[in-house]
N, C-alpha and C. Protein backbone atom coordinates (compact mmCIF):
# COMPACT_ATOMS: atom_id res chain seq x y z
N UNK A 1 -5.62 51.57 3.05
CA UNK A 1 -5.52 50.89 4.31
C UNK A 1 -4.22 51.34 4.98
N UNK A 2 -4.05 51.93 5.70
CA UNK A 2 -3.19 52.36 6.88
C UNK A 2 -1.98 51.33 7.24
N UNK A 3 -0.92 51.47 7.30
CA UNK A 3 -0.06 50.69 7.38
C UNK A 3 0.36 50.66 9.25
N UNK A 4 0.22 49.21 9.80
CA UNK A 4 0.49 49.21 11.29
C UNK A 4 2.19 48.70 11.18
N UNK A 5 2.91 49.37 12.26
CA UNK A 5 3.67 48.65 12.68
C UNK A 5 4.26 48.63 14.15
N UNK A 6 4.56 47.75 14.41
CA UNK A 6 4.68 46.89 15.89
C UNK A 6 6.84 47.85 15.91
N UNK A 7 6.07 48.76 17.27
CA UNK A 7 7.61 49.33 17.63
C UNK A 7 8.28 48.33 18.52
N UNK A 8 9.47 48.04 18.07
CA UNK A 8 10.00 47.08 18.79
C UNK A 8 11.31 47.40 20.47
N UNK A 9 11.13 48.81 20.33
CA UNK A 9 11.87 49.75 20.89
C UNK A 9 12.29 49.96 22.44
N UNK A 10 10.58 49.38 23.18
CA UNK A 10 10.85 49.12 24.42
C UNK A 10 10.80 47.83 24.90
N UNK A 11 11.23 46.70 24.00
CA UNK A 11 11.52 45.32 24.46
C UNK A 11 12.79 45.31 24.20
N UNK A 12 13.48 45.51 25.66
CA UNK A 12 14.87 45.14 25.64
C UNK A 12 15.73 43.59 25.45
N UNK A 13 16.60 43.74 24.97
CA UNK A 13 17.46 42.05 24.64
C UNK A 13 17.25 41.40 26.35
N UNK A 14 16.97 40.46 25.84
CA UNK A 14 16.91 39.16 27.09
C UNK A 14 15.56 39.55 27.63
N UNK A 15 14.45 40.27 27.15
CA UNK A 15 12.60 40.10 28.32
C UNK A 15 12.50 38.87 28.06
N UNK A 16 12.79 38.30 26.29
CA UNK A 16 11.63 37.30 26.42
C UNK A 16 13.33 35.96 25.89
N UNK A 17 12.86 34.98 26.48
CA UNK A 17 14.07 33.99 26.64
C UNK A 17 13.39 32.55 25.78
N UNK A 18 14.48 31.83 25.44
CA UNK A 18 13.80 30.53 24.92
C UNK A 18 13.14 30.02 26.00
N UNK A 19 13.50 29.90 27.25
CA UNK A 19 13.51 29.41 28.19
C UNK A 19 11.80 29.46 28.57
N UNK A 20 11.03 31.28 28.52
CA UNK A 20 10.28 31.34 28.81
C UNK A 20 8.97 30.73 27.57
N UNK A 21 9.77 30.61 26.20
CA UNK A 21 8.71 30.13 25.15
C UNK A 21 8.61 28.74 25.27
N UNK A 22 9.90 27.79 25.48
CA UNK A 22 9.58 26.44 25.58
C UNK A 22 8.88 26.08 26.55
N UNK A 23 8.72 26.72 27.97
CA UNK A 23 7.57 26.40 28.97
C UNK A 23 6.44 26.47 28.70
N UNK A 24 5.76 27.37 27.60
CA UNK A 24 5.00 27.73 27.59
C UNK A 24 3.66 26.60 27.12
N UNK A 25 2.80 26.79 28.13
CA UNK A 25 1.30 25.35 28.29
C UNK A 25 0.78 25.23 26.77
N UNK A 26 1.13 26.95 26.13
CA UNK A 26 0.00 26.61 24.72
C UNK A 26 0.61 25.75 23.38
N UNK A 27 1.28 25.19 24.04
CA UNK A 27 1.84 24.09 23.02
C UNK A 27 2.23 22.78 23.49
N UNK A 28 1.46 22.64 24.38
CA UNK A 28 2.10 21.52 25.59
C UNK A 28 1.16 20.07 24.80
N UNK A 29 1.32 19.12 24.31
CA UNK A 29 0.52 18.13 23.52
C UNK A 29 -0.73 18.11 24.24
N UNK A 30 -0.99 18.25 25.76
CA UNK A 30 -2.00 18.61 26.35
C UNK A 30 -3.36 18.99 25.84
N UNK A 31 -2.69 20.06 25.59
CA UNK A 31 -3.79 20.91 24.66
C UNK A 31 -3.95 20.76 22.96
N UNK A 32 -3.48 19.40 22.08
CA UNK A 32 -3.59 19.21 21.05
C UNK A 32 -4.48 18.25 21.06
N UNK A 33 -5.41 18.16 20.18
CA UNK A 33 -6.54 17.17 19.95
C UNK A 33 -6.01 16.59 18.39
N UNK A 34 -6.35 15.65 18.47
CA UNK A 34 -6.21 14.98 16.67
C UNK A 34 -5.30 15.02 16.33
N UNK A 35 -4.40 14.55 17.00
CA UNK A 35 -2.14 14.74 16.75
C UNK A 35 -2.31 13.17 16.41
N UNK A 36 -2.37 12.99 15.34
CA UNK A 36 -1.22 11.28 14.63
C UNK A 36 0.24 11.50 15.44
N UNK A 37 0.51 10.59 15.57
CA UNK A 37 1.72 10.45 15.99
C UNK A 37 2.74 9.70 15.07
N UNK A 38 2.11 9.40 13.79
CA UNK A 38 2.68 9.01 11.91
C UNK A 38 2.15 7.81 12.28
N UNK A 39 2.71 6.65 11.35
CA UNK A 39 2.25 5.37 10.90
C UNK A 39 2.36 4.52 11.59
N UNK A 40 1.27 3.94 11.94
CA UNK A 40 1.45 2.67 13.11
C UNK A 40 1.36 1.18 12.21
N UNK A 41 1.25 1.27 10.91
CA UNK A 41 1.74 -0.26 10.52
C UNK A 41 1.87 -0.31 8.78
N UNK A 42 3.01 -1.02 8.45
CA UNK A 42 3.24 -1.21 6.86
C UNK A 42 3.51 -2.75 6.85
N UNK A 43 3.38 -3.09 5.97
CA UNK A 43 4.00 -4.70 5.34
C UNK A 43 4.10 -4.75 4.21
N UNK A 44 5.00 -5.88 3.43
CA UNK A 44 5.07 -6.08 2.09
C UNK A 44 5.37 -7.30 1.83
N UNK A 45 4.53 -7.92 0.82
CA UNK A 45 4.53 -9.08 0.61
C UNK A 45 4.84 -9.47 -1.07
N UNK A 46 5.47 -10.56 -1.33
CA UNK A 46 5.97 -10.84 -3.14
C UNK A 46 5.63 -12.18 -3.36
N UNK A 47 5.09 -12.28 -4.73
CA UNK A 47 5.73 -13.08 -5.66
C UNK A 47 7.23 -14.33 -5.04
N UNK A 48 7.29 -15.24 -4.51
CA UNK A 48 8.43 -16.09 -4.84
C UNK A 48 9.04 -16.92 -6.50
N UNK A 49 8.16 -17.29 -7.04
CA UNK A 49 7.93 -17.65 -8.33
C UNK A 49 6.66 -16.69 -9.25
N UNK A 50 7.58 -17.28 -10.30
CA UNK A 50 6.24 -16.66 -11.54
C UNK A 50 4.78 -17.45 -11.26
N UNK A 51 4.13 -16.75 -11.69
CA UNK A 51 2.55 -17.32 -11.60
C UNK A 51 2.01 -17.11 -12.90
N UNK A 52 1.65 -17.97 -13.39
CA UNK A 52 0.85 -18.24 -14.63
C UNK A 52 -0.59 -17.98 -15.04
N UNK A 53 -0.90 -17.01 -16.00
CA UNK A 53 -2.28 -17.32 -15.94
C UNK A 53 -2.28 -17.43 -17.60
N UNK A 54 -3.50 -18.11 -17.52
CA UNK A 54 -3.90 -18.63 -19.15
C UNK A 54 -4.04 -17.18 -20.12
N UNK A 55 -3.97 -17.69 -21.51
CA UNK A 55 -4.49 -16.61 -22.21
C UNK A 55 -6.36 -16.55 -22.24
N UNK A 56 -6.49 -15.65 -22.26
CA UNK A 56 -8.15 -14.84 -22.17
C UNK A 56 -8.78 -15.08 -20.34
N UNK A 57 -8.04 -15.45 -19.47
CA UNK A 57 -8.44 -15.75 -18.32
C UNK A 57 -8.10 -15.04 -17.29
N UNK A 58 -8.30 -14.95 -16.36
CA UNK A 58 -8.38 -14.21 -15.00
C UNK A 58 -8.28 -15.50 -14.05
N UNK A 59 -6.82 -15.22 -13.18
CA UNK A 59 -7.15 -15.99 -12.18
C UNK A 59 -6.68 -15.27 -10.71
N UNK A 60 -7.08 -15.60 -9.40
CA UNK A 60 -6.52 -14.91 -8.46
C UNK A 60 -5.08 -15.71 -8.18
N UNK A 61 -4.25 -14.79 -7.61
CA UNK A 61 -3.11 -15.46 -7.48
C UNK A 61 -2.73 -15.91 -5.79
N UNK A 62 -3.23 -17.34 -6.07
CA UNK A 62 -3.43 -18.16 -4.44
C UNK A 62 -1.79 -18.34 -3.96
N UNK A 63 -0.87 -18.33 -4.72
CA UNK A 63 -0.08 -19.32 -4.11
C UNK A 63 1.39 -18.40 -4.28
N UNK A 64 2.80 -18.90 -4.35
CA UNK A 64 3.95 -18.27 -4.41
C UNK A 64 3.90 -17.05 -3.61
N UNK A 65 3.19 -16.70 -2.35
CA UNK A 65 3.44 -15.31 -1.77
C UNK A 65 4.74 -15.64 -0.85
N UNK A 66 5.63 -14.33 -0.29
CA UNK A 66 5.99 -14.38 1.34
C UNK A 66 6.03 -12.79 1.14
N UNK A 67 6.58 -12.87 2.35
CA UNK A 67 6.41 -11.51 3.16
C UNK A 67 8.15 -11.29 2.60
N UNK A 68 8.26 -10.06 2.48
CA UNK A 68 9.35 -9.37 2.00
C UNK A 68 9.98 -9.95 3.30
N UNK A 69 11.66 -10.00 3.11
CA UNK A 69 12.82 -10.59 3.94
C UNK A 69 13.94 -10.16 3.40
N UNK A 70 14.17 -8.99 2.35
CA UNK A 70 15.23 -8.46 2.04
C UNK A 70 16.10 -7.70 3.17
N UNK A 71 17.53 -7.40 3.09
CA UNK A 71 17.91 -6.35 3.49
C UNK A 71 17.29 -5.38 3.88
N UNK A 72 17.03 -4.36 4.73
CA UNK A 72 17.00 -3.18 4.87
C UNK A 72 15.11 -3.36 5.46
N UNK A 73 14.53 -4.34 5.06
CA UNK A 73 12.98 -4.19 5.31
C UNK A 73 12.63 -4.72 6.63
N UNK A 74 11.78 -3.95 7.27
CA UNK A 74 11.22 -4.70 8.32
C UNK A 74 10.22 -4.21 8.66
N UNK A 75 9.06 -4.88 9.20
CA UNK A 75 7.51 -4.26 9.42
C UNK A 75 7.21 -3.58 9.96
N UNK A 76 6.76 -2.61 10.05
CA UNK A 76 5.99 -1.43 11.15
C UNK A 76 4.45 -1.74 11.61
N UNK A 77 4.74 -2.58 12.92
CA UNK A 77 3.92 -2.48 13.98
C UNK A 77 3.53 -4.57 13.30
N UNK A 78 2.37 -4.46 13.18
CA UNK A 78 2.20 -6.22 13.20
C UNK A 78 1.69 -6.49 12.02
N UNK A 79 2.21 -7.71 11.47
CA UNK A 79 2.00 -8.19 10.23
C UNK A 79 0.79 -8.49 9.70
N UNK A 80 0.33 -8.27 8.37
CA UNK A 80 -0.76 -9.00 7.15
C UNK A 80 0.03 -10.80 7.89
N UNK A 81 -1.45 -11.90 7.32
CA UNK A 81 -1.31 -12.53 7.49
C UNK A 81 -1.86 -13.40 6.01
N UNK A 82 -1.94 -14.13 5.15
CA UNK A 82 -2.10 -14.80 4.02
C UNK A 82 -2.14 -15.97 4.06
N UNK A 83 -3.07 -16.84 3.13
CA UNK A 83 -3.61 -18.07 3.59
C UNK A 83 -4.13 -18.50 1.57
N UNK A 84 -3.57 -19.25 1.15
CA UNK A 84 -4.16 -19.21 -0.50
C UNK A 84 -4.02 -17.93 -1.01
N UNK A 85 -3.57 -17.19 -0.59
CA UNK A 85 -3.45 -15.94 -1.39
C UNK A 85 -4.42 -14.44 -0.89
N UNK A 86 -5.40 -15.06 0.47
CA UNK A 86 -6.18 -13.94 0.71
C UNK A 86 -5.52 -13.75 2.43
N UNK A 87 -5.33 -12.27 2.51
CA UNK A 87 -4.59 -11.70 3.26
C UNK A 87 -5.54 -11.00 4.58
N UNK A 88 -5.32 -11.22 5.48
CA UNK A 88 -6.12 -10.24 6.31
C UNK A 88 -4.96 -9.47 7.11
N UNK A 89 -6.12 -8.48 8.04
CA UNK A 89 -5.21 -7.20 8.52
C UNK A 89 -4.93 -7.58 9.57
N UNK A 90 -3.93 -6.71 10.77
CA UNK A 90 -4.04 -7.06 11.64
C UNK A 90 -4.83 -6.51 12.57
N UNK A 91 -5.32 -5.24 11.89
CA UNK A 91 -6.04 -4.04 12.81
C UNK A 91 -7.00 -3.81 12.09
N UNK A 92 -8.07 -3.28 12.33
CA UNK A 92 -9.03 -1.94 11.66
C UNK A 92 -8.33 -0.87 11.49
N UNK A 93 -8.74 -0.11 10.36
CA UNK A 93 -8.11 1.29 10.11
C UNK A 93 -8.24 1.66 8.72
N UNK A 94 -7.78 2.72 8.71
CA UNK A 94 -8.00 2.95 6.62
C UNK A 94 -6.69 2.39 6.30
N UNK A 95 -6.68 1.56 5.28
CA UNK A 95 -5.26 0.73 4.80
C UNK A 95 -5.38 1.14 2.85
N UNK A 96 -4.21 1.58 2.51
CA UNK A 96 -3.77 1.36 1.56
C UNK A 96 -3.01 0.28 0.97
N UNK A 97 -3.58 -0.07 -0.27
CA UNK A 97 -2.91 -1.10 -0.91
C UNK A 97 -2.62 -0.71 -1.77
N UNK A 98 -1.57 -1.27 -2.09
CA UNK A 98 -0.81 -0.82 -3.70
C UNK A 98 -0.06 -2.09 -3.73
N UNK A 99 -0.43 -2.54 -5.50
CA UNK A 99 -0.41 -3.97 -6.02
C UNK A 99 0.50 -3.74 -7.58
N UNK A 100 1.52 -3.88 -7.01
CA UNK A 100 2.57 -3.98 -8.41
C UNK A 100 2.50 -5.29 -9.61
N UNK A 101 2.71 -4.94 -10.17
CA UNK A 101 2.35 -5.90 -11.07
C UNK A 101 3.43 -6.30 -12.32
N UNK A 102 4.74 -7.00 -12.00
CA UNK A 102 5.26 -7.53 -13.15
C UNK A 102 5.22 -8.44 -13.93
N UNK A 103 4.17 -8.35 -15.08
CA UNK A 103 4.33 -9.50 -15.89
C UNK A 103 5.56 -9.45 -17.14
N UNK A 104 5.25 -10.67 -17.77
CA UNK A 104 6.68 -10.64 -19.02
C UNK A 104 5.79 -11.69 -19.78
N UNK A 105 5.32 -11.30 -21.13
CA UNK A 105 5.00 -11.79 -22.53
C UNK A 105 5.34 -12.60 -23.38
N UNK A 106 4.85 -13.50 -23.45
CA UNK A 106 5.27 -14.42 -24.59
C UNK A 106 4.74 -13.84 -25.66
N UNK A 107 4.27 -12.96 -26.24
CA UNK A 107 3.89 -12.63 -27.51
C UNK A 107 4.20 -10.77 -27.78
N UNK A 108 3.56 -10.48 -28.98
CA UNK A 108 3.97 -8.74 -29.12
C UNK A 108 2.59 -8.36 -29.47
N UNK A 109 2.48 -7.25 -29.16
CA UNK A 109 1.18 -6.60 -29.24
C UNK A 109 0.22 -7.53 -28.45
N UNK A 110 0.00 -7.14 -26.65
CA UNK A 110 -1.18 -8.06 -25.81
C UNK A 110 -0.96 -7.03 -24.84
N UNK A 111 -1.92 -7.14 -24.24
CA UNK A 111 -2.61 -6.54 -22.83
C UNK A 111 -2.64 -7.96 -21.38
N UNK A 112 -2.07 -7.06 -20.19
CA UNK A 112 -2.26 -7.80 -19.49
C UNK A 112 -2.65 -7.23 -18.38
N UNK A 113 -3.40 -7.29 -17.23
CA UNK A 113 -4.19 -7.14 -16.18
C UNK A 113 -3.86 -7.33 -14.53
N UNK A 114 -4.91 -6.53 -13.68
CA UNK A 114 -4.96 -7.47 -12.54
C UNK A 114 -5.55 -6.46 -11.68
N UNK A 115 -6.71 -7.20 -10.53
CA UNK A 115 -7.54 -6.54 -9.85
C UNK A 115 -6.88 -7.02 -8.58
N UNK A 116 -7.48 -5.53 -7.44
CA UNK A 116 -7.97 -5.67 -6.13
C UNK A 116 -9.14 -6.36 -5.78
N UNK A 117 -9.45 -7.19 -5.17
CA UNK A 117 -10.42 -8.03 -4.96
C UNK A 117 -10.54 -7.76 -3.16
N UNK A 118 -11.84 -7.21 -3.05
CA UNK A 118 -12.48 -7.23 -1.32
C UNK A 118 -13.59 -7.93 -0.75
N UNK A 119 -13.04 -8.44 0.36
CA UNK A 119 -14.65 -8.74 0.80
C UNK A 119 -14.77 -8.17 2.08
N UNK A 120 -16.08 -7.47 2.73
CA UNK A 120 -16.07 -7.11 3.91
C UNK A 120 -17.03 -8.26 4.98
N UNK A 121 -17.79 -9.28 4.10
CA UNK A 121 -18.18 -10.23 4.99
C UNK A 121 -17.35 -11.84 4.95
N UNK A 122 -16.37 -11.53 4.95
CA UNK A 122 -15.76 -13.04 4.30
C UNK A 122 -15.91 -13.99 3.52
N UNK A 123 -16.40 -13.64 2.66
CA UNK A 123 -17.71 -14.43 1.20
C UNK A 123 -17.78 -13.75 0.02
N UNK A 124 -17.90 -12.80 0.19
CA UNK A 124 -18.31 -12.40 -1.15
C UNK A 124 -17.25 -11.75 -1.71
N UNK A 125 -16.65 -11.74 -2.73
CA UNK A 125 -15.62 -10.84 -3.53
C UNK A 125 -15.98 -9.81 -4.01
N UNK A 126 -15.08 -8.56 -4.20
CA UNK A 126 -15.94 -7.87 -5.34
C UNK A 126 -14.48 -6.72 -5.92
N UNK A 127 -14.55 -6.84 -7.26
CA UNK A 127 -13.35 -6.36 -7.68
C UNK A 127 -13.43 -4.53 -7.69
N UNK A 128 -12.21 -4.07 -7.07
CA UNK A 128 -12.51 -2.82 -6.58
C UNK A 128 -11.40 -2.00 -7.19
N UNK A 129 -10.55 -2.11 -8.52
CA UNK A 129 -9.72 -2.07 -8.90
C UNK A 129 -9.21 -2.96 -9.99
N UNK A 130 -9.50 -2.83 -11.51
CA UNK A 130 -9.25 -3.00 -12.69
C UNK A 130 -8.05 -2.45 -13.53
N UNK A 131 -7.07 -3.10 -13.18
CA UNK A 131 -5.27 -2.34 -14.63
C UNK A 131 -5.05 -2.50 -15.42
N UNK A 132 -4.70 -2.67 -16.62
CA UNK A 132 -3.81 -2.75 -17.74
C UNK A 132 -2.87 -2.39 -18.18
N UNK A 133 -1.80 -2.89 -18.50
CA UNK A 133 -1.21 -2.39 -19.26
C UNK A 133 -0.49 -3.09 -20.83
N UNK A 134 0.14 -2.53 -21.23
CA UNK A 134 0.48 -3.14 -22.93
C UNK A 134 1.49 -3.62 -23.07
N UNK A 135 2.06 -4.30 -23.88
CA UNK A 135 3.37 -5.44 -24.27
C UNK A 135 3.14 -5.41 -25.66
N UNK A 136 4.45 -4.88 -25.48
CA UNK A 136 4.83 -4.56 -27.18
C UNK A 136 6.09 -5.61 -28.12
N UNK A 137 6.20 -6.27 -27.54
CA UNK A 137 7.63 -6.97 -27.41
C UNK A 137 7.81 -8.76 -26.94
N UNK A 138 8.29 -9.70 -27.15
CA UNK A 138 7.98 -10.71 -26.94
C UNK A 138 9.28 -10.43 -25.76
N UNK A 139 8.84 -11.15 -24.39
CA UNK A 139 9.68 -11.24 -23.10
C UNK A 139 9.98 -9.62 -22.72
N UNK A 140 8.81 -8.82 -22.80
CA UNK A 140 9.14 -7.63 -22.68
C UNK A 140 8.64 -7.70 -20.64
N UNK A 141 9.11 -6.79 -20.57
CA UNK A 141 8.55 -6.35 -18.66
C UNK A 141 7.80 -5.32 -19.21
N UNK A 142 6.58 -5.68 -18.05
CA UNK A 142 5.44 -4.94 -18.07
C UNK A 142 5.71 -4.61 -16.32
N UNK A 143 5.29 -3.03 -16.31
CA UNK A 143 4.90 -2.75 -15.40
C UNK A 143 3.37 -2.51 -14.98
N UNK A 144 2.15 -3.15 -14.26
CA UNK A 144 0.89 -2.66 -13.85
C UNK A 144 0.84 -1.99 -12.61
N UNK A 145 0.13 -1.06 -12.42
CA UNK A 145 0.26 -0.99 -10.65
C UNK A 145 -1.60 -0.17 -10.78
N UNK A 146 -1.90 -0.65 -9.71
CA UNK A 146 -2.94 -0.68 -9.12
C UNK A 146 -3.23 -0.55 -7.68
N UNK A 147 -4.36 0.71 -7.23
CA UNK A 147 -4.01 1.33 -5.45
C UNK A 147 -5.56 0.95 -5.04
N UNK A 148 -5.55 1.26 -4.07
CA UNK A 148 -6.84 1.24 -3.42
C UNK A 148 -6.74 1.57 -1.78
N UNK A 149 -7.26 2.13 -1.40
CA UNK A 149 -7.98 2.27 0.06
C UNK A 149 -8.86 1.76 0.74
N UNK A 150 -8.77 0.96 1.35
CA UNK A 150 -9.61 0.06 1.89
C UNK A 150 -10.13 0.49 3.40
N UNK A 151 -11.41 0.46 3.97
CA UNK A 151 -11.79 0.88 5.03
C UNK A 151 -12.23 -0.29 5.94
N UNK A 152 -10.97 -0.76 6.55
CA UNK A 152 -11.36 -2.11 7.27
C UNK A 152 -11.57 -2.14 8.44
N UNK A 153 -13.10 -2.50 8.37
CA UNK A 153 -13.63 -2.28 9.86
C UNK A 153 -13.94 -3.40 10.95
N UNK A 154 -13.42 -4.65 10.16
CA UNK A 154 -13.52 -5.65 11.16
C UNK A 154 -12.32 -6.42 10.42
N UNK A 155 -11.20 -7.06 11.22
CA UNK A 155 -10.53 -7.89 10.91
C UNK A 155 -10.66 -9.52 10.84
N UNK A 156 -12.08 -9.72 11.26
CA UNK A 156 -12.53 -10.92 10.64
C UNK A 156 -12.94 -11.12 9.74
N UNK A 157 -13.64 -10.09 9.08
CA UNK A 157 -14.83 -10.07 8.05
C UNK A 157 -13.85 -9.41 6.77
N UNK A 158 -13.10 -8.41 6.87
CA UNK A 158 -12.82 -7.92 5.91
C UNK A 158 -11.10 -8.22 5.28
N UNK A 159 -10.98 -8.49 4.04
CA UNK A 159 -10.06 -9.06 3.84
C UNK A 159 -9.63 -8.61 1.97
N UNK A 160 -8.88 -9.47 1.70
CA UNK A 160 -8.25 -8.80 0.05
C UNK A 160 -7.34 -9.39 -0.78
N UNK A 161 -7.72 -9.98 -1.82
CA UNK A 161 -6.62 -10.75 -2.56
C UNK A 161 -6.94 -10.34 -3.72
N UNK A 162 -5.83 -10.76 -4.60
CA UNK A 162 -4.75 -10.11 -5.88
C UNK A 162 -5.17 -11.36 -7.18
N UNK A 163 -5.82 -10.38 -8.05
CA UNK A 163 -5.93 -11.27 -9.49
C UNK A 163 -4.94 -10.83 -10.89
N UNK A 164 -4.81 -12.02 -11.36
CA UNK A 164 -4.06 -11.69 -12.45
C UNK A 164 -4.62 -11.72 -14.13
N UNK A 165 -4.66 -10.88 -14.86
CA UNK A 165 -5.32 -11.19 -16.05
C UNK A 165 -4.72 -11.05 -17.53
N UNK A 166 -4.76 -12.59 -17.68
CA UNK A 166 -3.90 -12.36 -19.18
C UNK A 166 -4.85 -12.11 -20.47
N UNK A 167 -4.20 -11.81 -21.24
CA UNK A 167 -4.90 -11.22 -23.06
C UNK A 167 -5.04 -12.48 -23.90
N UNK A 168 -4.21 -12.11 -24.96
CA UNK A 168 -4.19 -13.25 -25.89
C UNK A 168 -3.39 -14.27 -25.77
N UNK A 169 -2.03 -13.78 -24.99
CA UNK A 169 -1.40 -15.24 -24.75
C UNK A 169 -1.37 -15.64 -22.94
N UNK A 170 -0.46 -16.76 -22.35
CA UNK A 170 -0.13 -16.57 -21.04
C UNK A 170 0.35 -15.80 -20.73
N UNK A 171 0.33 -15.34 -19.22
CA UNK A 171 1.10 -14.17 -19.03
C UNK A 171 1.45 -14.70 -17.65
N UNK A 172 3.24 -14.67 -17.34
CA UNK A 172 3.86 -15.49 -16.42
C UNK A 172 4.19 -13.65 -15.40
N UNK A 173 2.95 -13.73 -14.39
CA UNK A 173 3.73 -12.96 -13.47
C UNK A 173 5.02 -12.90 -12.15
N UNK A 174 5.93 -11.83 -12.79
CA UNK A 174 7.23 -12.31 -12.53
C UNK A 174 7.31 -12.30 -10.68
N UNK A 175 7.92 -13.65 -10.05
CA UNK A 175 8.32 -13.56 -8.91
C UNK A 175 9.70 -13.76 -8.35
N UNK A 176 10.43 -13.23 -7.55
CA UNK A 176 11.69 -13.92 -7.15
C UNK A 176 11.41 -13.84 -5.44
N UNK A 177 12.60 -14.58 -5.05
CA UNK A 177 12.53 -14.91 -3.57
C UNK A 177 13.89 -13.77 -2.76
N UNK A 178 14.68 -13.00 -3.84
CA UNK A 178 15.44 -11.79 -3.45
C UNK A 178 15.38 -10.49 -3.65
N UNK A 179 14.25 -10.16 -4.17
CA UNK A 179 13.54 -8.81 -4.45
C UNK A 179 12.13 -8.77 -4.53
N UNK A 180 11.62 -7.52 -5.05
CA UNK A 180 10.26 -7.60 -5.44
C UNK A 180 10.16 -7.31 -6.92
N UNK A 181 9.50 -8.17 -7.41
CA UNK A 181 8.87 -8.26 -8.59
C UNK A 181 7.32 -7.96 -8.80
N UNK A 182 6.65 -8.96 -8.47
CA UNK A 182 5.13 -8.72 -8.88
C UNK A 182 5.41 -8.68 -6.97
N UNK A 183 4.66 -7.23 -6.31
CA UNK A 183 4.25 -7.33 -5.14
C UNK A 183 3.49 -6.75 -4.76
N UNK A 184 3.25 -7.18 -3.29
CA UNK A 184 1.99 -5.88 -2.79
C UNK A 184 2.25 -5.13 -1.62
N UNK A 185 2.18 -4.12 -1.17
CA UNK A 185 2.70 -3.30 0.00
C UNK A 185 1.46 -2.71 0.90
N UNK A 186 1.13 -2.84 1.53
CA UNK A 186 -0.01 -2.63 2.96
C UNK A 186 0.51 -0.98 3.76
N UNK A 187 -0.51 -0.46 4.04
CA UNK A 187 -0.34 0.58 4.84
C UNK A 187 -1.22 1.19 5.31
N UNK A 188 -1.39 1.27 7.27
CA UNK A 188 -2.22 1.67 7.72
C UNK A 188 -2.13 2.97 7.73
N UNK A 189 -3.08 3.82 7.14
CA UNK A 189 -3.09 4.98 7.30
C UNK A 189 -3.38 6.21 8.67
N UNK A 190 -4.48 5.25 9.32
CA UNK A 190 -4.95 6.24 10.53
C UNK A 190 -6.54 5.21 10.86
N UNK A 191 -7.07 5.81 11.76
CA UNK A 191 -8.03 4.96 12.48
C UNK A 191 -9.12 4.54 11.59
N UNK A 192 -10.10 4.06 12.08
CA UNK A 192 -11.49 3.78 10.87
C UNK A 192 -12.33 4.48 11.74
């Protein structure tokens, strides 16, 4: 294959100017179709207190939420809203969830849990996201984390709350009211 090359010989210094490339229409947003302009909404919500769930049981976790209020955090674009523990959006759009999960063990050698739970008609649940992880240690920290993508296409109908599942003994998921411990973080990704 023949080797081309571009003589650069009769383009003298100064033909072509920034001046004349930054004018130039073929990059003008004009002419861009399908440009995000990045993230139009995040939130994060915690744990205030520990939440308890029995040993061998599953329960959703209704109660101890707020909305993150630390230092440095603040929402992008308009807030999740929560009611017993089930959260709705504020928009349609594809939303990521990601559901941290700190529990701490009263016993050694147990497994502890916790699902994404959706509904898209306001009724029905359905777990869309199953975690575990292990405790080896009595008062050990467990980390779970659990994601999901959710495609929410009506903000009446579609919605999402957080279960917790203990093993053989209770399992106290950890909350405080100055950090995040057991939390959950929201993020709209782009349109539906």
């Amino acid at each position: 294959m023949p080797l081309t090359r571009i003589q650069s010989l009769g383009i003298t210094d100064g033909t072509i100017v920034n001046a004349d490339i930054n004018a130039s229409a073929a990059i003008a947003s004009t002419k861009l179709s399908g440009v995000v302009s990045g993230l139009t909404a995040a939130d994060q919500w915690r744990l205030t207190t520990n939440f308890s769930v029995s040993s061998g049981t599953t329960s959703d976790i209704t109660s101890n939420w707020e909305q993150n209020d630390s230092t440095g955090f603040t929402v992008l674009g308009s807030s999740m809203t929560q009611s017993s523990g089930i959260f709705t959006f504020p928009s349609t759009g594809y939303w990521l969830i990601n559901y941290i999960m700190n529990p701490i063990s009263s016993s050694t050698d147990d497994y502890v849990g916790g699902y994404i739970s959706i509904t898209t008609d306001n009724s029905t649940y359905t777990d869309v996201t199953e975690t575990y992880g292990n405790q080896r240690a009595v008062n050990a920290d467990t980390i779970v984390i659990s994601s999901f993508i959710f495609d929410v296409t009506s903000t009446t109908n579609c919605k999402v709350k957080f279960k917790g599942r203990a093993g053989n003994t209770t399992e106290n998921f950890q909350g405080n009211t100055t950090k995040n411990r057991t939390h959950v973080t929201f993020i709209r990704l782009g349109d539906t």
